[in-house]
C-alpha atoms as a PDB file:
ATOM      1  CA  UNK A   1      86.541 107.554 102.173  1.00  0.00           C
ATOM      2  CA  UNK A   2      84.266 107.636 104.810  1.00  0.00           C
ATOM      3  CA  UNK A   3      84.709 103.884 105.196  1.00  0.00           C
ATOM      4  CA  UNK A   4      84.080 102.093 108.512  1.00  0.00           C
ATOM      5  CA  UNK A   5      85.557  98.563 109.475  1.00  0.00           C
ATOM      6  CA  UNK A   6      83.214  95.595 107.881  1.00  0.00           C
ATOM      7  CA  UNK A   7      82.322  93.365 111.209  1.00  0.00           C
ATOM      8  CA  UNK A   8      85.224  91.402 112.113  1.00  0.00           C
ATOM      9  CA  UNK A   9      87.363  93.209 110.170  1.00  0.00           C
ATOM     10  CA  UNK A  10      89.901  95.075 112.278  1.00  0.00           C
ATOM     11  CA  UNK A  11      90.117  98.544 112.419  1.00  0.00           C
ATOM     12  CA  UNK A  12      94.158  99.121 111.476  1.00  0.00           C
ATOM     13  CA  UNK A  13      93.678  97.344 107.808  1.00  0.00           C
ATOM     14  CA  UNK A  14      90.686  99.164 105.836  1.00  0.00           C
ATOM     15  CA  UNK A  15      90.923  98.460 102.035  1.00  0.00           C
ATOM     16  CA  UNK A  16      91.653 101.964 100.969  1.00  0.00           C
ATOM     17  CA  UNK A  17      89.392 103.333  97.581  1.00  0.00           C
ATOM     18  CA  UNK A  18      91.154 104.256  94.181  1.00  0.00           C
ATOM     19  CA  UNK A  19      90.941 108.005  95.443  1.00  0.00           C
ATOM     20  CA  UNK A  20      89.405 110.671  97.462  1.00  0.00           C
ATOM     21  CA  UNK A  21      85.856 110.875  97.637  1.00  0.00           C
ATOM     22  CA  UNK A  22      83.834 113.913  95.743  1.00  0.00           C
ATOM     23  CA  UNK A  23      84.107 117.201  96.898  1.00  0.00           C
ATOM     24  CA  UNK A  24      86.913 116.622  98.749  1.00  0.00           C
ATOM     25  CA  UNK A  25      88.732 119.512  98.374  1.00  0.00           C
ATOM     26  CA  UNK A  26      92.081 118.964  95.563  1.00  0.00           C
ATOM     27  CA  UNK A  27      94.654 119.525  98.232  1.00  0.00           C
ATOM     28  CA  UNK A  28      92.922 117.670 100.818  1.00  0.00           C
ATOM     29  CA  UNK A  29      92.297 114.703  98.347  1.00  0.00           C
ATOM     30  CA  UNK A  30      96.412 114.507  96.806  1.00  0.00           C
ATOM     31  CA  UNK A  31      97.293 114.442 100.610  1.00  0.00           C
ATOM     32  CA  UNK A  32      94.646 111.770 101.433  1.00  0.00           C
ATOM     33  CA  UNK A  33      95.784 109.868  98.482  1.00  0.00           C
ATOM     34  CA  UNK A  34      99.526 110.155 100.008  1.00  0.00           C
ATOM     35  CA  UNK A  35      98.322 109.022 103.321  1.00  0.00           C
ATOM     36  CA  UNK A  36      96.627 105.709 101.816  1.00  0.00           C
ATOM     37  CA  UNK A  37      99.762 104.112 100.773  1.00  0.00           C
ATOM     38  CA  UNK A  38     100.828 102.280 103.392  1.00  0.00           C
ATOM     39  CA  UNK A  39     104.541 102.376 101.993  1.00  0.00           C
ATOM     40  CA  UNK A  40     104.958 106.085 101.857  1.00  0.00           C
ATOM     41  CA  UNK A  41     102.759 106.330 105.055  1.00  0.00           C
ATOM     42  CA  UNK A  42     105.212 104.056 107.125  1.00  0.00           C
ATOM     43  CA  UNK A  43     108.172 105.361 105.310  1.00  0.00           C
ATOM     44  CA  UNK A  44     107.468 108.768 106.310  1.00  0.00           C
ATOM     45  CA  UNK A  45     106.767 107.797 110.042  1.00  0.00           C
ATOM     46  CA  UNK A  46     110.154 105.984 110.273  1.00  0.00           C
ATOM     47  CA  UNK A  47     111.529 108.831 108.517  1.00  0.00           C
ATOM     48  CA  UNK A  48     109.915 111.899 110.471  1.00  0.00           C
ATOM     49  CA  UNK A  49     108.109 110.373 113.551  1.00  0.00           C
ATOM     50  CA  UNK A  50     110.272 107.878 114.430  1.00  0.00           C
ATOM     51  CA  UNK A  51     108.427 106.892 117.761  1.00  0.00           C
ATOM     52  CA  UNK A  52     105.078 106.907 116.048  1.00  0.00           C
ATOM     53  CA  UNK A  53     106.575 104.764 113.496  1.00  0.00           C
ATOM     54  CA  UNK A  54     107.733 101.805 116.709  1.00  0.00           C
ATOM     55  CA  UNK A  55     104.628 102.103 118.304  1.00  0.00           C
ATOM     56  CA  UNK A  56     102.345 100.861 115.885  1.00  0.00           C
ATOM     57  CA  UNK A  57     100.289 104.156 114.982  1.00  0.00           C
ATOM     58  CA  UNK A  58      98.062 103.543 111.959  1.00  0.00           C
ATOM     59  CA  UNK A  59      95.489 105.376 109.893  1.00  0.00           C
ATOM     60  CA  UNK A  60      92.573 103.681 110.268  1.00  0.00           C
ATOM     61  CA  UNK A  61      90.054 105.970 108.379  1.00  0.00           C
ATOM     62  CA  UNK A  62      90.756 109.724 106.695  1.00  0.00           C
ATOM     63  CA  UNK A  63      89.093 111.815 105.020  1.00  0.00           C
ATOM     64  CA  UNK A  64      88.487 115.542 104.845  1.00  0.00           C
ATOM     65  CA  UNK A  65      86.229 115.451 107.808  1.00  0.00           C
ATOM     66  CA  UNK A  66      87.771 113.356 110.721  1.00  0.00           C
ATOM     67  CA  UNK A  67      90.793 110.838 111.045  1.00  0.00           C
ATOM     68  CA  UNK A  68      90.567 107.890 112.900  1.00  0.00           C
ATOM     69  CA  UNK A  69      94.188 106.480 114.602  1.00  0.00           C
ATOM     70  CA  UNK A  70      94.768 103.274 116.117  1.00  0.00           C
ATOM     71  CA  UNK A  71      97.712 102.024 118.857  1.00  0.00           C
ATOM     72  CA  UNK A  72      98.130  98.627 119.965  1.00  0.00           C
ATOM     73  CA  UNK A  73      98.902  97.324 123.296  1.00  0.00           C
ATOM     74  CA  UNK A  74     102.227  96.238 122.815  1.00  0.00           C
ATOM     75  CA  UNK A  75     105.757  95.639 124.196  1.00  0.00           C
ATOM     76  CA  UNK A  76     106.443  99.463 122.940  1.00  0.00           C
ATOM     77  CA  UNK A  77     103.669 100.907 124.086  1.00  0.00           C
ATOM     78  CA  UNK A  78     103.208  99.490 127.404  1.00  0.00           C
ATOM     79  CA  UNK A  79     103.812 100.815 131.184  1.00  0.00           C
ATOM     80  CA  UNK A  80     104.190  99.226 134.213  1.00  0.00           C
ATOM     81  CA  UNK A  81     100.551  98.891 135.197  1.00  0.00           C
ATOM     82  CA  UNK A  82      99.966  96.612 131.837  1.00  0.00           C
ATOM     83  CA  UNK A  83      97.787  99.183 130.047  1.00  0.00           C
ATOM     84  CA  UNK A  84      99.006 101.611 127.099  1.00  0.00           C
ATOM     85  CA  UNK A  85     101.205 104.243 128.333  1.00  0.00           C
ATOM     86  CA  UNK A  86      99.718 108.283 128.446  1.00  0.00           C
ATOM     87  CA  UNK A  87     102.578 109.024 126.010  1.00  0.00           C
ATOM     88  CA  UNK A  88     101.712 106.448 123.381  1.00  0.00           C
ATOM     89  CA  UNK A  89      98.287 107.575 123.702  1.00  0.00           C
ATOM     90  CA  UNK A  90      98.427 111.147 123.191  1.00  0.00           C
ATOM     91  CA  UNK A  91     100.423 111.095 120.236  1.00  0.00           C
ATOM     92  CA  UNK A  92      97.479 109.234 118.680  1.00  0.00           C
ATOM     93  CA  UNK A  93      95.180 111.607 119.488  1.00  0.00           C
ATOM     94  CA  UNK A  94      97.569 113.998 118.082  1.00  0.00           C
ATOM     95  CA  UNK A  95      97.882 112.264 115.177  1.00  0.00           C
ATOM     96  CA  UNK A  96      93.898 112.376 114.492  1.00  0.00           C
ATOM     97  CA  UNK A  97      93.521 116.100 114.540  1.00  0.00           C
ATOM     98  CA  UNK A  98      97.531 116.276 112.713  1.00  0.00           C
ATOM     99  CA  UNK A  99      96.564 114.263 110.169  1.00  0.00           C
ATOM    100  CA  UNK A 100      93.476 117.070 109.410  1.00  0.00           C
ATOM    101  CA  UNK A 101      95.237 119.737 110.142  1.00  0.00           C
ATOM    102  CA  UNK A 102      98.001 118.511 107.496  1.00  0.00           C
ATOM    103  CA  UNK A 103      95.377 117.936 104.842  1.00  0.00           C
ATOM    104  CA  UNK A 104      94.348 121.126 105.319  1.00  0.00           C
ATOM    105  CA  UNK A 105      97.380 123.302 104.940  1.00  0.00           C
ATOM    106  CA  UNK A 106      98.863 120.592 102.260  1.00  0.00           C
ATOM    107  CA  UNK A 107     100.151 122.847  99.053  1.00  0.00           C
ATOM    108  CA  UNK A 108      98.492 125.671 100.678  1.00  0.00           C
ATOM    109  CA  UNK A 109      99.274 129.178  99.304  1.00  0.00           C
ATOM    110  CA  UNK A 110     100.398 131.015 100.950  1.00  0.00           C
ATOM    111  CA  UNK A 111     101.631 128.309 102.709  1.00  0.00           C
ATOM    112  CA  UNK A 112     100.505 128.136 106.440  1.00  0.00           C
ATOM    113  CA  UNK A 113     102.158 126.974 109.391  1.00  0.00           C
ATOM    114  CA  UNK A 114     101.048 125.109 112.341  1.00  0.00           C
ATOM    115  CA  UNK A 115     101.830 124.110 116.100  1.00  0.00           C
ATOM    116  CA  UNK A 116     100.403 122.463 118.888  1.00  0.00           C
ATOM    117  CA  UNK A 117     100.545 125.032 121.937  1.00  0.00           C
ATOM    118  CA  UNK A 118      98.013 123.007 124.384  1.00  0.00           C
ATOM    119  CA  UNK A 119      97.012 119.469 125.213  1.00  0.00           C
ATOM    120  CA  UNK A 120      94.599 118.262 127.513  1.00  0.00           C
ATOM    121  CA  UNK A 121      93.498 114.827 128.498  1.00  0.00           C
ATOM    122  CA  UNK A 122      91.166 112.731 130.441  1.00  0.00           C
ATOM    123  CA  UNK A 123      91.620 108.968 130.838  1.00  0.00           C
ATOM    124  CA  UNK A 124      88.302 107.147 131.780  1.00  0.00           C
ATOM    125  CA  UNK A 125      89.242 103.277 131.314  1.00  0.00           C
ATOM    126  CA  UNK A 126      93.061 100.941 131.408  1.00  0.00           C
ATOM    127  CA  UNK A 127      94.211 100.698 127.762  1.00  0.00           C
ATOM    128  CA  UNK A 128      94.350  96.921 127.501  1.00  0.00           C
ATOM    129  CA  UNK A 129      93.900  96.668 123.476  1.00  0.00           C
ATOM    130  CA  UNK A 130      93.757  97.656 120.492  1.00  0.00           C
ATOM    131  CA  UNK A 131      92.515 102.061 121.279  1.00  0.00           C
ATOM    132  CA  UNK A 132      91.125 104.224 118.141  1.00  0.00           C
ATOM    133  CA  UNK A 133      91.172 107.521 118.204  1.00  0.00           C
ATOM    134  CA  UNK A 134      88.785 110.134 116.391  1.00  0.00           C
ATOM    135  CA  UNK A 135      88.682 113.642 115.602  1.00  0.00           C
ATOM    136  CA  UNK A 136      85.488 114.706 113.832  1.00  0.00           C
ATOM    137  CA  UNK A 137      86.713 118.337 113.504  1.00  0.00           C
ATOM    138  CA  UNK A 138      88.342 118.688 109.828  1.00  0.00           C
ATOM    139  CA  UNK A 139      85.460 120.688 108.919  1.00  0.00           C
ATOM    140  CA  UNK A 140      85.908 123.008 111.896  1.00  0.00           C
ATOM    141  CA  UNK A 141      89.925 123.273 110.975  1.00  0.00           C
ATOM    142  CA  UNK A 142      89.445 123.987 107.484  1.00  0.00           C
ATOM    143  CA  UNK A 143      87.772 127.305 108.490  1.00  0.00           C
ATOM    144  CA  UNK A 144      90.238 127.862 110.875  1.00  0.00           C
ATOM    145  CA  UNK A 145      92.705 127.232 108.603  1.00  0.00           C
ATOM    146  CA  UNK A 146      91.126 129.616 105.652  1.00  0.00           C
ATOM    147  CA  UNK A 147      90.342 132.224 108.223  1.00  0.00           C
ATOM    148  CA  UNK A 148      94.228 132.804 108.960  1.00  0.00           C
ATOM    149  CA  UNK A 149      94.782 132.818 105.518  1.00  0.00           C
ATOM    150  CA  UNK A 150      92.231 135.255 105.011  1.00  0.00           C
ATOM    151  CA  UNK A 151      92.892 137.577 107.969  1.00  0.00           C
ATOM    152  CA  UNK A 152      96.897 137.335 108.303  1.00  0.00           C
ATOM    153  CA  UNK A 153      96.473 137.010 111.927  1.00  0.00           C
ATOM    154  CA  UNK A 154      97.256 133.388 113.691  1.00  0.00           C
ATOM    155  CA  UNK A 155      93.921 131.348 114.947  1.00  0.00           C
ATOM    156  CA  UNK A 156      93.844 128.247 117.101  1.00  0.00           C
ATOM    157  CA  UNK A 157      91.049 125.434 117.209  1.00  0.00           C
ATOM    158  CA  UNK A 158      90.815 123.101 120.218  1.00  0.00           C
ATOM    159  CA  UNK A 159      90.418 120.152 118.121  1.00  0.00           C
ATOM    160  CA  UNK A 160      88.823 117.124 120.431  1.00  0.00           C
ATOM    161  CA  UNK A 161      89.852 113.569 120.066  1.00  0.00           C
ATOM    162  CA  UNK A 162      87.901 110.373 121.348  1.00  0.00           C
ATOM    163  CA  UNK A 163      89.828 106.884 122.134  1.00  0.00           C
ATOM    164  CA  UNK A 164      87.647 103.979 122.179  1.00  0.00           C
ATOM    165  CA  UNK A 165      88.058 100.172 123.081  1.00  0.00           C
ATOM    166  CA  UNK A 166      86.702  97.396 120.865  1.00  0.00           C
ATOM    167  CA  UNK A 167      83.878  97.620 122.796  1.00  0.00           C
ATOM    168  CA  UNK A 168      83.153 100.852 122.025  1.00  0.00           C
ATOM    169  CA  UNK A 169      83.909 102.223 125.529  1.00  0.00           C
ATOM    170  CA  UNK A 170      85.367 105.341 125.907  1.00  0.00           C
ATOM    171  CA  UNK A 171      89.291 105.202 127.015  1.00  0.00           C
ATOM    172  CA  UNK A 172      90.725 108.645 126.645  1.00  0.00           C
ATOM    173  CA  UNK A 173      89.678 111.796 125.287  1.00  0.00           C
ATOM    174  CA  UNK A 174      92.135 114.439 124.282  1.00  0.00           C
ATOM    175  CA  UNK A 175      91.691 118.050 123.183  1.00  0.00           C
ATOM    176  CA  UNK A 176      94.855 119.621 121.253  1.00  0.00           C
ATOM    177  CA  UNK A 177      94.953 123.440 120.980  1.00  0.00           C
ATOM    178  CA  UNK A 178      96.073 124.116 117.128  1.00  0.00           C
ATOM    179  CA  UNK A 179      97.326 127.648 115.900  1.00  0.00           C
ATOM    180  CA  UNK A 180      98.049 128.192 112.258  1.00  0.00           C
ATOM    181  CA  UNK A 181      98.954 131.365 110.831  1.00  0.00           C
ATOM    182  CA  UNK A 182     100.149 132.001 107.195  1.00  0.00           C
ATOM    183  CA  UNK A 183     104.166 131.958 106.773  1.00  0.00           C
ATOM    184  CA  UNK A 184     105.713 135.424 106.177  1.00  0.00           C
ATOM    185  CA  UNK A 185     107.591 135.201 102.575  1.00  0.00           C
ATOM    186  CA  UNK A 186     110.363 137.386 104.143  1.00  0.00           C
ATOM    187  CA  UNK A 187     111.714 135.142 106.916  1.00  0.00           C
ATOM    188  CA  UNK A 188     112.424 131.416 105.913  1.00  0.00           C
ATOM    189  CA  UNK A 189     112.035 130.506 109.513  1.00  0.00           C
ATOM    190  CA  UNK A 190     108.557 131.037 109.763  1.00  0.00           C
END
């Protein structure tokens, strides 16, 4: 799944494969496969993450090892300087180390539960197009991820997140603090 844009193809419409590629872990791979439907995708956006879902987020590229997520410039998505607004932003960055972390704990058991409990940014350039964000740390979160299972004690991961232009330039970069710990089977509210 590792796929990259073909020249002059945008970024927001890869072709998506028949199915995960191999090795992909089976959990990782179901949710992947879940993800690549753009139906169910935008269904569950309007559904769950309503704003996400108006603004125009999109899963450019997933796999078990980073997420890329694009936002337009748009009406929605706009502030008052004509550039993409922090807000919209952010909760594409999010979305690229979400999206890993959600593969990741997918059908999990015991299941694990997770929470963003920082965010840090730093904007470098005006958002005046198209912005795609990538997190390269699924790797990193897996082990996280296994290592609360394995220990029964929460762990966080600053996950880091990169917004570029179509130029390549650097926009934003964003580092979310993660924390995952497995759910206690004695309280539902875990």
């Amino acid at each position: 799944m590792n796929e990259q844009p073909s020249k002059g193809a945008s970024p927001a419409s890869p072709t998506p494969p028949a199915s995960a590629p191999p090795g992909t872990p089976a959990g990782n791979a179901e949710f992947v496969r879940l993800l690549r439907s753009p139906i169910r995708f935008r269904l569950y956006l309007l559904t769950r993450l309503p704003s996400a879902f108006f603004s125009g987020l999109r899963i450019a590229a997933a796999d078990d090892s980073s997420c890329t997520v694009t936002i337009p410039f748009k009406w929605f998505t706009r502030n008052p300087f004509r550039s993409t607004y922090f807000a919209c932003l952010s909760m594409a960055a999010e979305m690229s180390t979400g999206i890993l972390a959600m593969a990741a704990v997918y059908k999990k058991n015991p299941p694990v539960s997770m929470l963003v409990v920082s965010l840090e940014g730093n904007f470098h350039k005006k958002a005046t197009g198209l912005t795609a964000f990538r997190c390269e740390d699924g790797v990193s979160i897996r082990d996280i991820i296994e290592k609360a299972v394995s220990t029964g004690e929460a762990q966080i991961i600053k996950a880091r997140s990169v917004g570029t232009n179509a130029a390549g330039e650097t926009i934003a970069e964003f580092f979310i603090t993660w924390s995952f710990r497995t759910r206690s089977k004695t309280s539902p509210n875990s």
